[in-house]
Protein backbone atom coordinates (compact mmCIF):
# COMPACT_ATOMS: atom_id res chain seq x y z
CA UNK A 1 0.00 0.00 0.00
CA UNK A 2 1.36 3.65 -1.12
CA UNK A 3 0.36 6.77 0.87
CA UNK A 4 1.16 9.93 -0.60
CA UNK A 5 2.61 12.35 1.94
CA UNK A 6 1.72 16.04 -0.01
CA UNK A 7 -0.41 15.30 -3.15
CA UNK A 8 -0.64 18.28 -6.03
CA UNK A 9 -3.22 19.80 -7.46
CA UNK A 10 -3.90 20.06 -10.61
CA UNK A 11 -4.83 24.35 -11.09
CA UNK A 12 -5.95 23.77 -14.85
CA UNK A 13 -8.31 21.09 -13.85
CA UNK A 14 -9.52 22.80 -10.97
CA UNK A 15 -7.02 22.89 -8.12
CA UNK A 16 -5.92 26.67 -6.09
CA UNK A 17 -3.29 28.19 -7.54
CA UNK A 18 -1.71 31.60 -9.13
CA UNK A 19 -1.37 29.29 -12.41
CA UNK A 20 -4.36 28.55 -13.37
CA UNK A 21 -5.52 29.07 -17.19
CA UNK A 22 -7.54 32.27 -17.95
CA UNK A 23 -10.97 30.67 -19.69
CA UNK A 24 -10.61 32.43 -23.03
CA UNK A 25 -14.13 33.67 -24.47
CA UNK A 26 -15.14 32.66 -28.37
CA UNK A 27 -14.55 35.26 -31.00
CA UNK A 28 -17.51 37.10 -31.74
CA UNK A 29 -19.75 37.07 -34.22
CA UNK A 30 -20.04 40.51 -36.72
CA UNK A 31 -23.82 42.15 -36.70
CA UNK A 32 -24.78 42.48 -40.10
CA UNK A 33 -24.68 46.37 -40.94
CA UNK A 34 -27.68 47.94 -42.92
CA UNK A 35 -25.38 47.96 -46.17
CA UNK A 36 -25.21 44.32 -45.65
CA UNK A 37 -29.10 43.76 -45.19
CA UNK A 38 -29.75 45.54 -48.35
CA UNK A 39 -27.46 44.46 -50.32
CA UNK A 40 -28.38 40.74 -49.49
CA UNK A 41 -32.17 41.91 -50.17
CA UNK A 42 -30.57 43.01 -54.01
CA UNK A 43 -28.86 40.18 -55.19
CA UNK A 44 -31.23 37.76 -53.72
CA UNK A 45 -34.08 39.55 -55.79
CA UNK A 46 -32.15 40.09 -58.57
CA UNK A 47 -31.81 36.59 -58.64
CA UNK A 48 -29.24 35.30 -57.10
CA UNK A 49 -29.80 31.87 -54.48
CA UNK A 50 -29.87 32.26 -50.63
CA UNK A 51 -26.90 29.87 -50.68
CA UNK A 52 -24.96 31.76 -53.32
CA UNK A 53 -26.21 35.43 -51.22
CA UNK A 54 -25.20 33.99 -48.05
CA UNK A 55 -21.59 32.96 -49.77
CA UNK A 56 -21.01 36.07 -51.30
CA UNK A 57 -21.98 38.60 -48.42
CA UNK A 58 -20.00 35.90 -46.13
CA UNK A 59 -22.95 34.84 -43.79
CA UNK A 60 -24.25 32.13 -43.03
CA UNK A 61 -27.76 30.80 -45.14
CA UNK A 62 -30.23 31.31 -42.09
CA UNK A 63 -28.80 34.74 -41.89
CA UNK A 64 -29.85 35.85 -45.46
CA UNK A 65 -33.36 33.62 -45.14
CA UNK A 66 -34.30 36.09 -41.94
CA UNK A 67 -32.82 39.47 -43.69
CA UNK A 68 -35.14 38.45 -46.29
CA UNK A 69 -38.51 37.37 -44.28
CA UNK A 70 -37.71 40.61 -41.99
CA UNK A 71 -37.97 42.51 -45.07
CA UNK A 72 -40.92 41.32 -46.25
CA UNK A 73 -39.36 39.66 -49.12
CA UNK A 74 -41.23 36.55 -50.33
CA UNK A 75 -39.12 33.36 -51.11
CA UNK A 76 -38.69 31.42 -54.28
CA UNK A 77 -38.97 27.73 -54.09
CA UNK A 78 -36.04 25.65 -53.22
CA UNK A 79 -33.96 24.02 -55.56
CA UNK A 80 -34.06 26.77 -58.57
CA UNK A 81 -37.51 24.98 -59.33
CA UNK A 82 -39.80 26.84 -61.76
CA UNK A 83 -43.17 26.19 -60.98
């Protein structure tokens, strides 16, 4: 049998310490500016898909879909269908 005289904490893991590691926060996201907003509203009704919008403004797809339903905008069918 082994008994440990002085056992260590660990500070990252959650011992006391001075040492332990500073819990860095995610970067943030960027708000979409109203330059943005419209100019995902023009190339989506000029034609363009949400996927190829969302791509080219550099958002992501459910971004563009609520810029557009916010704006009253109504949506083409999925798929580059033409019904």
């Amino acid at each position: 049998m082994v008994v440990l005289a002085h056992a260590k904490t660990n500070p990252v893991i959650g011992g006391t310490g001075s040492t332990a590691r500073s819990r860095v926060n995610p970067p943030t996201k960027a708000r979409l500016t109203s330059s943005m907003r419209d100019r995902i509203v023009v190339l989506y009704v000029t034609g363009m898909s949400t996927r190829a919008v969302a791509k080219e403004v550099g958002v992501a797809k459910s971004s563009v879909l609520r810029v557009l339903n916010t704006a009253g905008i109504t949506l083409r069918p999925p798929g580059g269908r033409n019904y």
